[in-house]
N, C-alpha and C. Protein backbone atom coordinates (compact mmCIF):
# COMPACT_ATOMS: atom_id res chain seq x y z
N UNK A 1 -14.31 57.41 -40.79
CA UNK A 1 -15.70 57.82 -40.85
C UNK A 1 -15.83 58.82 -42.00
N UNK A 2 -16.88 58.51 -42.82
CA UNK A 2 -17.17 59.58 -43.96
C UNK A 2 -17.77 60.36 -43.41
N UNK A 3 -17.39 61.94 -44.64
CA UNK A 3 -18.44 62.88 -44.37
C UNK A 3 -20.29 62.71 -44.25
N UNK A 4 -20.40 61.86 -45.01
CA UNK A 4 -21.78 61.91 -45.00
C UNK A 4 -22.49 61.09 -43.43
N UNK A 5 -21.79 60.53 -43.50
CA UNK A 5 -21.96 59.49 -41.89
C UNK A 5 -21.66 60.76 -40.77
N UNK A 6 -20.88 61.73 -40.69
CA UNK A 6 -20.19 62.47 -39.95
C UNK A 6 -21.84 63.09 -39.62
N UNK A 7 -21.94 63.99 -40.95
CA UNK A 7 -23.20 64.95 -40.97
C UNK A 7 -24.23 64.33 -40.49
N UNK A 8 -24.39 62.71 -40.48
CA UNK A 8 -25.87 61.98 -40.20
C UNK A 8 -25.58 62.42 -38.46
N UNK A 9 -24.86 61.84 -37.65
CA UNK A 9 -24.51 62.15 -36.48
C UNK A 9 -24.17 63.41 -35.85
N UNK A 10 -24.37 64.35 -36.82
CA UNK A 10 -24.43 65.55 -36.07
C UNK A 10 -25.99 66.15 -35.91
N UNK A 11 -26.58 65.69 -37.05
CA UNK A 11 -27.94 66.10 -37.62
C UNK A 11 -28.72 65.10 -36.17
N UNK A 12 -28.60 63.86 -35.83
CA UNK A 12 -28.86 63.16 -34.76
C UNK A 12 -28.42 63.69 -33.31
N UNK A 13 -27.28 64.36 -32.85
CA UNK A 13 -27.09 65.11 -31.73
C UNK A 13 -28.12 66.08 -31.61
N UNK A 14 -28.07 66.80 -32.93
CA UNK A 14 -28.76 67.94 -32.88
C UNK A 14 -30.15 67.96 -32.38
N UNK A 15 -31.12 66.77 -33.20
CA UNK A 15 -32.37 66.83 -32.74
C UNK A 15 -32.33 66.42 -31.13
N UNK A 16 -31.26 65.48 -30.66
CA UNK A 16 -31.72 64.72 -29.90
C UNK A 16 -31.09 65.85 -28.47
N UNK A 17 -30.66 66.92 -28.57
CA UNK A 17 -30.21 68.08 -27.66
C UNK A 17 -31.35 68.87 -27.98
N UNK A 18 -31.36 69.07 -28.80
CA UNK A 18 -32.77 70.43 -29.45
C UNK A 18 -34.19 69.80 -28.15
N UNK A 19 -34.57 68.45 -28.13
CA UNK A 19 -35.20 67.56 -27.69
C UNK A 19 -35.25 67.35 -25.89
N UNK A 20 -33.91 67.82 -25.73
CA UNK A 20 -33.73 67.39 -24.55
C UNK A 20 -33.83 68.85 -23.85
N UNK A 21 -33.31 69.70 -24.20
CA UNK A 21 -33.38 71.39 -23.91
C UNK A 21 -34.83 71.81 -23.89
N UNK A 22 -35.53 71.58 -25.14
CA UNK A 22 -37.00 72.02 -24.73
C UNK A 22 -38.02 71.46 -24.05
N UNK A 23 -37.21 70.03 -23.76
CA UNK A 23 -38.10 68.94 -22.54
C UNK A 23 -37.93 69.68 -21.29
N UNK A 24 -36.52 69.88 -20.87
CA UNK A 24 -36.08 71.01 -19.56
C UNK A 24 -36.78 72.34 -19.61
N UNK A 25 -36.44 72.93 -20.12
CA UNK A 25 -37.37 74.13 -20.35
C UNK A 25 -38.74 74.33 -20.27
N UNK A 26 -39.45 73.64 -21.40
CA UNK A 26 -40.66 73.83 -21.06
C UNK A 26 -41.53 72.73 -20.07
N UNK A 27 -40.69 71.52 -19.98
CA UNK A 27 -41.70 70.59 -18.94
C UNK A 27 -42.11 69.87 -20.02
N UNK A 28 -42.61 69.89 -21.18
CA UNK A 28 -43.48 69.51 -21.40
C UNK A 28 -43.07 67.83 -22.50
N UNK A 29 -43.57 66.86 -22.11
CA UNK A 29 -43.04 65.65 -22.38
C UNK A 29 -43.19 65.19 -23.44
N UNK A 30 -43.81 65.92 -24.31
CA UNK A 30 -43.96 65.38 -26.12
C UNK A 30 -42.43 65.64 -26.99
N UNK A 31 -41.86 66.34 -26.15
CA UNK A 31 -40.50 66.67 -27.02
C UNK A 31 -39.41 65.56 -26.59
N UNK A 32 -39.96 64.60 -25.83
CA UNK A 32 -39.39 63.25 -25.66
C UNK A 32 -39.42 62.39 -27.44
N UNK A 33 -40.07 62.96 -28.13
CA UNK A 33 -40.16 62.40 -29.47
C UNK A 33 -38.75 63.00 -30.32
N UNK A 34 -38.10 63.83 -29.82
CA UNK A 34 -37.30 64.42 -30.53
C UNK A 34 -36.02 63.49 -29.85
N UNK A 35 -35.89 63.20 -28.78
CA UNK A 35 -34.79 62.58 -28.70
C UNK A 35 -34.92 61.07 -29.11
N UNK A 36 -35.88 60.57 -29.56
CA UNK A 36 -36.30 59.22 -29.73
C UNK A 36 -36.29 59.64 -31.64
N UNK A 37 -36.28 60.08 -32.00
CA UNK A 37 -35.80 61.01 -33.65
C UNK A 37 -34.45 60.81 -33.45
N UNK A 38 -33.55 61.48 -32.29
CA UNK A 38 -32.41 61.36 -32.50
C UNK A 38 -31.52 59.91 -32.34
N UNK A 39 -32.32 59.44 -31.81
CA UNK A 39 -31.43 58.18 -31.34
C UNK A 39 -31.73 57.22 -32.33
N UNK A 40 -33.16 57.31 -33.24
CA UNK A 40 -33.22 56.21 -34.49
C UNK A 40 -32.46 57.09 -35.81
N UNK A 41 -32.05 58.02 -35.57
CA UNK A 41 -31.42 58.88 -36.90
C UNK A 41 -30.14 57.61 -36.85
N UNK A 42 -29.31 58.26 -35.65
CA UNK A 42 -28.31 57.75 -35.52
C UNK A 42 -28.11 55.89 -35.63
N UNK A 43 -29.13 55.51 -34.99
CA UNK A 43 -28.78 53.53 -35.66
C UNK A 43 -29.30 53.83 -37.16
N UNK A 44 -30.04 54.62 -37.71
CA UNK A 44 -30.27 54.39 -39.11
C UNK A 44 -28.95 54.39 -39.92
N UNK A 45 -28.04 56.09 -39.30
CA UNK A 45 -26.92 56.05 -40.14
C UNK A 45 -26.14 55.00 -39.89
N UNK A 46 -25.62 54.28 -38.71
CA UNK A 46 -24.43 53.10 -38.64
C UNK A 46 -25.25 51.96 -39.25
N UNK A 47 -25.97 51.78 -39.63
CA UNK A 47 -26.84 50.71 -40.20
C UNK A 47 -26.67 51.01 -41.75
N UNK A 48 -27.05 51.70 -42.17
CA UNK A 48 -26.51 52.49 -43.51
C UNK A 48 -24.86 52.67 -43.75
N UNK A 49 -24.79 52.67 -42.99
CA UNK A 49 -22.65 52.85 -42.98
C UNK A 49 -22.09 51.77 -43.33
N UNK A 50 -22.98 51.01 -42.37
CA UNK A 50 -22.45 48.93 -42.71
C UNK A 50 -23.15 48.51 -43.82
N UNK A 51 -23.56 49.03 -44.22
CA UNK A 51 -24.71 48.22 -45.14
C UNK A 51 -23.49 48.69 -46.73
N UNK A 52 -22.83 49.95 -46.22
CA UNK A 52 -22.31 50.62 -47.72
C UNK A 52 -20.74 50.18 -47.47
N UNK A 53 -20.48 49.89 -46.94
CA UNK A 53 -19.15 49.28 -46.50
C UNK A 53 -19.03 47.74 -46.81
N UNK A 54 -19.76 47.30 -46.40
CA UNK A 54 -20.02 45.75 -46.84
C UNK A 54 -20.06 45.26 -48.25
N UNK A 55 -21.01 46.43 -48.93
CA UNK A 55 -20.80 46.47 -50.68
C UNK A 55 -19.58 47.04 -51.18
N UNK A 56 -18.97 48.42 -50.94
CA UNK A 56 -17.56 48.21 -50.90
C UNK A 56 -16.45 47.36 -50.86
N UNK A 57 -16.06 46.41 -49.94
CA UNK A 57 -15.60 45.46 -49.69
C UNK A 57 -15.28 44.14 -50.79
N UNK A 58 -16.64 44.27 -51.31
CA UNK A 58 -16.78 42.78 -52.01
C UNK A 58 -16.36 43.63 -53.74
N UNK A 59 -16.60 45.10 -53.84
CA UNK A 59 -15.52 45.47 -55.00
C UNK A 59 -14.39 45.48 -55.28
N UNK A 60 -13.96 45.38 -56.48
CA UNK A 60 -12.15 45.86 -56.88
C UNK A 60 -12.21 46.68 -57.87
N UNK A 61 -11.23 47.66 -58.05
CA UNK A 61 -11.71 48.24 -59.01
C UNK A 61 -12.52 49.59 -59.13
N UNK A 62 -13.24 50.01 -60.37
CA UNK A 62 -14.22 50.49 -60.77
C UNK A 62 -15.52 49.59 -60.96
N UNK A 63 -16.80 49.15 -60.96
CA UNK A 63 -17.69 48.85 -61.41
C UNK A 63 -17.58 47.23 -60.65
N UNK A 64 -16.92 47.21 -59.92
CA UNK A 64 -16.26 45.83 -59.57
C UNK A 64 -16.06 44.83 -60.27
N UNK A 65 -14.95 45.43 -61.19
CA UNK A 65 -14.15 44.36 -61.74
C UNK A 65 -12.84 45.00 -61.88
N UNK A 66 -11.43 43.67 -62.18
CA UNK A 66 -10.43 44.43 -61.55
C UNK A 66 -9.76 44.54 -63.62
C-alpha cells in the first residue's frame, strides 16, 4: 500500500469517526453525511489505487518502454 493511498484512508476514517462522534453526541442526524463522505472517500481511493496500478503494470521501464 502507498503512502498516498495510506493518507486517503486515514483522511476517510477520520471524517467518517469525526461523523459518527458528533451524530452520538449531539443527536443530531445530518452528520450522517459525514460518514457517508467517509465511506465514498474510501471506494474513491481503492478505485483510484486500481485504476494506477493497472497502468503501472502494462509499463517497463521509464516512459514505458524497455
Amino acid at each position: 500500500m502507498n503512502r498516498p493511498l495510506m493518507l486517503a484512508f486515514f483522511l476517510a476514517d477520520l471524517v467518517a469517526i469525526a461523523g459518527v462522534l458528533l451524530w452520538v453526541f449531539t443527536g443530531r442526524p445530518v452528520f450522517a453525511v459525514f460518514v457517508a463522505l467517509g465511506v465514498v472517500t474510501a471506494v474513491g481511493a481503492v478505485l483510484t489505487a486500481r485504476s494506477i496500478s493497472k497502468q503501472n503494470a502494462g509499463q517497463t521501464g521509464i516512459g514505458g518502454t524497455s
